[in-house]
N, C-alpha and C. Protein backbone atom coordinates (compact mmCIF):
# COMPACT_ATOMS: atom_id res chain seq x y z
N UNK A 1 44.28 75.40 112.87
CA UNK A 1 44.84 76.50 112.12
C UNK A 1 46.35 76.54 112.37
N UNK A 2 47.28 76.52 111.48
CA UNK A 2 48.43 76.59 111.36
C UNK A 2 49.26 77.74 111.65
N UNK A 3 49.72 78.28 112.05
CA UNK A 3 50.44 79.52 112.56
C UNK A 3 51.52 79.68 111.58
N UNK A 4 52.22 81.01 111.10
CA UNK A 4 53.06 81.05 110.75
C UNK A 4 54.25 80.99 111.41
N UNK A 5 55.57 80.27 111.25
CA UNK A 5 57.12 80.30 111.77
C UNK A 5 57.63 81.50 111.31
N UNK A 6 58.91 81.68 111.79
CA UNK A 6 59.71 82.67 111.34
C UNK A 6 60.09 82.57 109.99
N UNK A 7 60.51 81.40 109.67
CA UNK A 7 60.68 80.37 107.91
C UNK A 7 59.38 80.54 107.30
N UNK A 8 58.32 80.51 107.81
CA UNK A 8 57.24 80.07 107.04
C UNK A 8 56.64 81.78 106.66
N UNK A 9 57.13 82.92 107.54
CA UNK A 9 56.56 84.16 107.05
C UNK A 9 57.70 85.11 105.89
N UNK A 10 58.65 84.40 106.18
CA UNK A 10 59.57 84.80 104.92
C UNK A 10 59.11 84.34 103.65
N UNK A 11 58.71 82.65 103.68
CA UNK A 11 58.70 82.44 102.31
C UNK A 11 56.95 83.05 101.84
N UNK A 12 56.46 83.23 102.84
CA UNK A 12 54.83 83.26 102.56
C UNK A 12 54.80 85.11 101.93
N UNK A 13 55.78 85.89 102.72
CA UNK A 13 55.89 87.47 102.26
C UNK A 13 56.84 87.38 100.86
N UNK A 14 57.53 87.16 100.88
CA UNK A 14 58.68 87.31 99.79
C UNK A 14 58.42 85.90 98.26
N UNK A 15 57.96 84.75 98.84
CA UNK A 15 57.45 84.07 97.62
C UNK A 15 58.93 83.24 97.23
N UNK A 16 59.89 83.28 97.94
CA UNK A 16 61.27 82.48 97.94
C UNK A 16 61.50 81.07 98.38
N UNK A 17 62.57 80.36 97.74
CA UNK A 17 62.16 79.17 98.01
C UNK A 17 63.82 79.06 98.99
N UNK A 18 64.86 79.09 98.87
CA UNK A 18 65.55 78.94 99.88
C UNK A 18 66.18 78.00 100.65
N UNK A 19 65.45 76.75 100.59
CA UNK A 19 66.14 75.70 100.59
C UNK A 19 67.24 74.93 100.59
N UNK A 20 67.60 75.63 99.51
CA UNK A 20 68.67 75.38 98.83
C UNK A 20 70.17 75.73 100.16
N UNK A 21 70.24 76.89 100.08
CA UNK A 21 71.15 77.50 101.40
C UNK A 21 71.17 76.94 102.49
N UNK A 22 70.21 76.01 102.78
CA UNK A 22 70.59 74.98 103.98
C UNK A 22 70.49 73.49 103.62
N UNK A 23 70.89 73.38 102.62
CA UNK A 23 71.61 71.71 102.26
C UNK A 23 70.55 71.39 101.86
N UNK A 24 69.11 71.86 101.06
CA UNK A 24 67.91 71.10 101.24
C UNK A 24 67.37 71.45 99.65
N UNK A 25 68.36 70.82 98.94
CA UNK A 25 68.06 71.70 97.10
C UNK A 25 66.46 70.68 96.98
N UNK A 26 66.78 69.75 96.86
CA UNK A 26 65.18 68.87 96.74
C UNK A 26 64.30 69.35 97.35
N UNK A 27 64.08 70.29 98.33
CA UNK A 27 62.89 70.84 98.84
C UNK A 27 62.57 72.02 97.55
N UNK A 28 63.52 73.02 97.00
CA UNK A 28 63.33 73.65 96.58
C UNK A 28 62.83 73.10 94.94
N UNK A 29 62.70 72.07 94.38
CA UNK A 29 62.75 71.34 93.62
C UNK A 29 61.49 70.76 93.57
N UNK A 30 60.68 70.44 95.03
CA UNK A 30 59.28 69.79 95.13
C UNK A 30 58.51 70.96 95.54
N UNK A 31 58.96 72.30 96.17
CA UNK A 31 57.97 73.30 95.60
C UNK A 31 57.66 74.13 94.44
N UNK A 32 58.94 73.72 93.90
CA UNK A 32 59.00 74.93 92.09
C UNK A 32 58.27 74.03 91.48
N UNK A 33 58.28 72.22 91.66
CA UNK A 33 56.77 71.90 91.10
C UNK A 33 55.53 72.41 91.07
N UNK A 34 55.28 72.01 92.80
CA UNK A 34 54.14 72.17 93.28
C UNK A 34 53.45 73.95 92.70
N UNK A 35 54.23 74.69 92.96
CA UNK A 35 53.60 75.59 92.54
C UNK A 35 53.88 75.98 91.40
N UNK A 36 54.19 75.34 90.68
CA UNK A 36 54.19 76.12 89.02
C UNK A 36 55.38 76.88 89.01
N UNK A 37 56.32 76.98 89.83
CA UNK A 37 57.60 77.95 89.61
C UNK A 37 57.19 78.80 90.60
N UNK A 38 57.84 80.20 90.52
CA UNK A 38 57.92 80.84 91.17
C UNK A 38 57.14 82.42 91.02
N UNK A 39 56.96 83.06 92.34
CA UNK A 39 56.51 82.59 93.85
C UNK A 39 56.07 81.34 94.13
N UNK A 40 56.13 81.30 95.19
CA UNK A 40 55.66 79.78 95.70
C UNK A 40 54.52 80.44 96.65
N UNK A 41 53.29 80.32 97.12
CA UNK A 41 52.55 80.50 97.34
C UNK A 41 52.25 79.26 98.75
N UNK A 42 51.35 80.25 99.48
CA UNK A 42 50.73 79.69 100.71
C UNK A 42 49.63 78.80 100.31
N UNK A 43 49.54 76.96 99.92
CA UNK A 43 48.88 76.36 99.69
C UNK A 43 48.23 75.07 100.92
N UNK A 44 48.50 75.65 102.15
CA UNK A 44 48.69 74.68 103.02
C UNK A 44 46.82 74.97 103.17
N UNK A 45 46.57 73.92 103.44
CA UNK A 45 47.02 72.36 103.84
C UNK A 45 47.26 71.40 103.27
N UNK A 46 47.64 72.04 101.57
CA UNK A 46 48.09 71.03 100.87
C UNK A 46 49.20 69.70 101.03
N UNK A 47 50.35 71.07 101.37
CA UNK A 47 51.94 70.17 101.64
C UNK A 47 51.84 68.97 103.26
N UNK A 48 50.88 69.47 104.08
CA UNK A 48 50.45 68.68 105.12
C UNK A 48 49.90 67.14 104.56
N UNK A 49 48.72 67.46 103.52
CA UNK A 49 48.28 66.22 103.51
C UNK A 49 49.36 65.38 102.53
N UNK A 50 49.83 66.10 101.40
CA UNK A 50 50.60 65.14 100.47
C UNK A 50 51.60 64.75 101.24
N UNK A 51 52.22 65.31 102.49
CA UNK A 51 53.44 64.47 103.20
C UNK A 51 52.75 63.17 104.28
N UNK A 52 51.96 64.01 104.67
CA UNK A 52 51.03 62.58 105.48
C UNK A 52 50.24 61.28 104.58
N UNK A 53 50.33 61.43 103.40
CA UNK A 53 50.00 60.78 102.57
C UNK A 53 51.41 59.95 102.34
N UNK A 54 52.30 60.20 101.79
CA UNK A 54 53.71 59.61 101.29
C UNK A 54 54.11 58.66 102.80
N UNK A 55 54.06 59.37 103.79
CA UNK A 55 54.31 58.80 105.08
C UNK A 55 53.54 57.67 105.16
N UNK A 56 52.12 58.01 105.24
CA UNK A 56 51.13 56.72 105.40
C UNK A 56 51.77 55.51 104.28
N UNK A 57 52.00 55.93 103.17
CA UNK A 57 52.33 54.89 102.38
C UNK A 57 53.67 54.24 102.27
N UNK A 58 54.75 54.90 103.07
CA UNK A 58 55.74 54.18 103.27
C UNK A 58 55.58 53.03 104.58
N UNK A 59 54.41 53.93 105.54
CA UNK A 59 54.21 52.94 106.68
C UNK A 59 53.26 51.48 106.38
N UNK A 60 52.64 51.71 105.63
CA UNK A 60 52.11 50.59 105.04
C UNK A 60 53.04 49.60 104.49
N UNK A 61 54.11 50.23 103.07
CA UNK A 61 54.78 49.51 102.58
C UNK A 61 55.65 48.74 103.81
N UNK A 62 56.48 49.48 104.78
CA UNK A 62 57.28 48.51 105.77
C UNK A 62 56.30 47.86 106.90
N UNK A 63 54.81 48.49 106.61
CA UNK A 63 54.13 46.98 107.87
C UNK A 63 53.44 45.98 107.27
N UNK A 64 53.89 45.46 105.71
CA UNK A 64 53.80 44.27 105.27
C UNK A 64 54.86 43.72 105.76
N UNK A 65 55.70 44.21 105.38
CA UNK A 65 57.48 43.52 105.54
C UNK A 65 57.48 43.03 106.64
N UNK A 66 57.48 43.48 107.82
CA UNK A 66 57.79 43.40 109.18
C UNK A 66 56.96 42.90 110.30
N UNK A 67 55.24 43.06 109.96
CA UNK A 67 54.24 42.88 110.93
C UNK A 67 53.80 41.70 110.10
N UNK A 68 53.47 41.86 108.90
CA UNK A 68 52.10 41.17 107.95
C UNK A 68 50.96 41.68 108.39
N UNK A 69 50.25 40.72 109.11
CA UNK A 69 48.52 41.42 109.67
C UNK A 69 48.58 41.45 110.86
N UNK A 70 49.65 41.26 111.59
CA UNK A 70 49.43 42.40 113.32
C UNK A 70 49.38 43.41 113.26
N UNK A 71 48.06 44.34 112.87
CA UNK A 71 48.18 45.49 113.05
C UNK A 71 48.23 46.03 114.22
N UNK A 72 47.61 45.74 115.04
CA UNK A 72 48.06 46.16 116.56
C UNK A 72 49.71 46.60 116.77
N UNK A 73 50.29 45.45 116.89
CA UNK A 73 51.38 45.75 116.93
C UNK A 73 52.38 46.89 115.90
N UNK A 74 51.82 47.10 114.73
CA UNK A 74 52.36 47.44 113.64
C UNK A 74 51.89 49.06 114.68
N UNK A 75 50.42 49.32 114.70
CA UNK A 75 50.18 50.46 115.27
C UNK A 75 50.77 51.17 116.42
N UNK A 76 51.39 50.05 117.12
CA UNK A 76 52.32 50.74 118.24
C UNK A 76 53.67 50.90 117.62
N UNK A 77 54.19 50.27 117.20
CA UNK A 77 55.46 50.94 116.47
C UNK A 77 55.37 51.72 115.75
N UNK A 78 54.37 52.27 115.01
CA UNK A 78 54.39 53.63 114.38
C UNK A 78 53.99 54.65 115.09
N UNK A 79 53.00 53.98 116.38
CA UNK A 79 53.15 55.44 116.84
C UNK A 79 54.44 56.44 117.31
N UNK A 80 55.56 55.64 117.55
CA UNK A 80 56.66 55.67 118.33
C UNK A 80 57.01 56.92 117.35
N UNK A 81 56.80 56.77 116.26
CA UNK A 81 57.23 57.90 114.84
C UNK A 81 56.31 58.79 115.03
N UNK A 82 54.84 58.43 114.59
CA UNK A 82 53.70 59.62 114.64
C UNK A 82 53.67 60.46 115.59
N UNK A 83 53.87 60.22 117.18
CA UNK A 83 53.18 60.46 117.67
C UNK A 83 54.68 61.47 118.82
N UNK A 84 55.71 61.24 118.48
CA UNK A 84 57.38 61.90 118.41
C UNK A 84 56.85 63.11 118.65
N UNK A 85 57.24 63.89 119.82
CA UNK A 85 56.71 65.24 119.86
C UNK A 85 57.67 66.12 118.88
N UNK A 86 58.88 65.85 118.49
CA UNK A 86 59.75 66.41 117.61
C UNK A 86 59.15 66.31 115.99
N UNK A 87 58.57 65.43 115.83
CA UNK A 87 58.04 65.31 114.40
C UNK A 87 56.70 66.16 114.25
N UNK A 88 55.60 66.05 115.88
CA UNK A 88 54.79 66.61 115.29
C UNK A 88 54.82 67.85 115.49
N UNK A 89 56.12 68.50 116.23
CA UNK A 89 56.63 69.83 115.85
C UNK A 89 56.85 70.42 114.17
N UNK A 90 57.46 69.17 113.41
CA UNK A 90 57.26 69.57 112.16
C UNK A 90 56.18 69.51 111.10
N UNK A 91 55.00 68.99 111.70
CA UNK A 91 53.96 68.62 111.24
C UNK A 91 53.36 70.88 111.13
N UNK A 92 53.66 71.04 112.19
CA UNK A 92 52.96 72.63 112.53
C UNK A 92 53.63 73.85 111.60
N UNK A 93 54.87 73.67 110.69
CA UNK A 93 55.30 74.49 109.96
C UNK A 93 54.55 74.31 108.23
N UNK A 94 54.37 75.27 107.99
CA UNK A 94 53.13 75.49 106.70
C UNK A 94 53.82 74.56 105.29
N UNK A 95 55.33 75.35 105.23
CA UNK A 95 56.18 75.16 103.69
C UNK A 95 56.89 73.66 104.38
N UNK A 96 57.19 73.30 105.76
CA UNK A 96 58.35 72.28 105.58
C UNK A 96 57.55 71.33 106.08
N UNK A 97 56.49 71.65 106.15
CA UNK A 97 55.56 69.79 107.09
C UNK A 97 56.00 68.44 105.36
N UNK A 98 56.02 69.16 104.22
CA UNK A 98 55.79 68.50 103.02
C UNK A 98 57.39 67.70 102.86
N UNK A 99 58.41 68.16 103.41
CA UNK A 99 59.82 67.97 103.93
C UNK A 99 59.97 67.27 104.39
N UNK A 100 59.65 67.52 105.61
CA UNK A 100 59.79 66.68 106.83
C UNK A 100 59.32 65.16 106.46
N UNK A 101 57.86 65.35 106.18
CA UNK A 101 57.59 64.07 105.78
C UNK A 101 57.64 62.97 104.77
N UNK A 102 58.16 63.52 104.14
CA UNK A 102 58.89 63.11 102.91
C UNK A 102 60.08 62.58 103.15
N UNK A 103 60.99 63.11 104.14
CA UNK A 103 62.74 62.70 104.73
C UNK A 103 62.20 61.41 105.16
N UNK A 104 60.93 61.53 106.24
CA UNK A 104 60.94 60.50 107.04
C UNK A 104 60.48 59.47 106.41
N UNK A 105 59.27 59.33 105.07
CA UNK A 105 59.09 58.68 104.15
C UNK A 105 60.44 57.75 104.07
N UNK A 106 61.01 58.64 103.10
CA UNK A 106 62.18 58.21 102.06
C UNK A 106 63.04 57.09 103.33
N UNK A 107 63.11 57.92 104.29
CA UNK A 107 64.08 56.73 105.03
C UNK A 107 63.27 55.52 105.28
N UNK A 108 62.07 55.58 105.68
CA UNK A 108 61.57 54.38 105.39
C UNK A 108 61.69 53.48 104.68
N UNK A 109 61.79 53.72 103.43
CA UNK A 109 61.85 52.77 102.15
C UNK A 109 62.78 52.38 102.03
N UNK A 110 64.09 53.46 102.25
CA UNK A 110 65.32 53.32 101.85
C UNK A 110 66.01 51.90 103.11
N UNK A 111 65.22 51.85 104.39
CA UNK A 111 65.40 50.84 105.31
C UNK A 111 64.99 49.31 104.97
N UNK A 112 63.81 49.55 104.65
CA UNK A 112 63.22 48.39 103.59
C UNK A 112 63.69 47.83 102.18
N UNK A 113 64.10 48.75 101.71
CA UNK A 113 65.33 48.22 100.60
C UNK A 113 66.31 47.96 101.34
N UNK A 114 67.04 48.19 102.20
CA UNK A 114 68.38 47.64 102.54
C UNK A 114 68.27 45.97 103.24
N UNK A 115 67.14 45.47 103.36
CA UNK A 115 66.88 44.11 104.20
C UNK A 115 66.95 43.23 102.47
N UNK A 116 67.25 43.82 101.88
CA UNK A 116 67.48 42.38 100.54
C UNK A 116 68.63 43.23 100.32
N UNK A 117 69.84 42.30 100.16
CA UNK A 117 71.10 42.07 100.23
C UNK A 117 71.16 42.38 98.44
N UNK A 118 70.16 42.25 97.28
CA UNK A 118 70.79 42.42 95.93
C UNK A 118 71.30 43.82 95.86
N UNK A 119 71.81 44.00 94.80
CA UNK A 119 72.93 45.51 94.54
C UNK A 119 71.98 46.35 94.45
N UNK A 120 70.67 46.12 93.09
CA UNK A 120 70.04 46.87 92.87
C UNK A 120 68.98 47.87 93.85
N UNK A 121 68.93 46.95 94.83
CA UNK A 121 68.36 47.73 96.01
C UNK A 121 68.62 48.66 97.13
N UNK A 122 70.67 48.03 96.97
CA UNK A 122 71.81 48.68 97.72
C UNK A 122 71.41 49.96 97.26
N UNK A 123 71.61 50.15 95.83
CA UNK A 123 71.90 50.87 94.94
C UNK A 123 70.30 52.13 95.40
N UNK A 124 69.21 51.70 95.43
CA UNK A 124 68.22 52.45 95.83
C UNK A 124 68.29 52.75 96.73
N UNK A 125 68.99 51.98 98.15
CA UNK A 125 68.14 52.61 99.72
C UNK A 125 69.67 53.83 99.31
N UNK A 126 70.82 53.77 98.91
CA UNK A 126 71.56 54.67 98.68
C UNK A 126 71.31 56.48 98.02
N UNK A 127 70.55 55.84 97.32
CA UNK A 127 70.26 57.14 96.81
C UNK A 127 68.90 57.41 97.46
N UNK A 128 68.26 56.58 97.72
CA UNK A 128 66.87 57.42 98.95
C UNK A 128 68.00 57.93 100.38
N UNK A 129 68.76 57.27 100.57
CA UNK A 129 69.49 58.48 101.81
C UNK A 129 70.23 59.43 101.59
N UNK A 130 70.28 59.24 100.52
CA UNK A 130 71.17 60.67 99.89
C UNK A 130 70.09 61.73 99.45
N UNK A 131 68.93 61.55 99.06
CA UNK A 131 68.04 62.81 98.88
C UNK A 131 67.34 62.92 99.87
């Protein structure tokens, strides 16, 4: 059971998205999806699984690249991420677990695009670190 944060009982009472005011407009942007606009509504454990989902699939995409089929090994280097007591601090907030894991996603990919030297990929891991 998920507890509410101090962040997470503002947006859960008031229905605000907020984001925005701390440098984070794309968060406010992937919940005015998610929920149809506004209020934004308490849907967790939704935003949990769709970020642990995006995550899983960026970790997949970079443990072709890097491992191939050592998964063993592939599994200890991700735990180094999963298992981050700072991350799974953000795993425990209701509205930003979907955030969090999504940042850490995106940098993933955006790392994996930068190992091919063409523009067009420059050009992607660039704008995955910029959102």
């Amino acid at each position: 059971q998920q507890s509410y944060y101090i962040d997470d009982l503002g947006r859960s009472l008031y229905g605000g998205l907020g984001w925005s005011g701390n440098g984070r407009p794309l968060a406010d942007v992937i919940f005015y999806v998610i929920n149809f606009g506004i209020p934004i509504t308490d849907s967790s454990p939704l935003p949990l699984i769709l970020g642990l989902t995006a995550l899983v699939i960026s970790l997949v995409y970079i443990r072709d690249y890097l491992f191939g089929n050592d998964y063993i090994t592939a599994a200890l280097c991700f735990m180094m991420i999963i298992a981050n007591p700072f991350f799974i601090e953000n795993l425990s907030y209701k509205y930003d677990s979907l955030t969090m894991c999504l940042s850490v996603a995106i940098s993933i990919m955006a790392s994996r695009k930068s190992y091919s030297r063409e523009i067009s990929n420059i050009i992607i891991a660039v704008t995955l670190t910029i959102a």
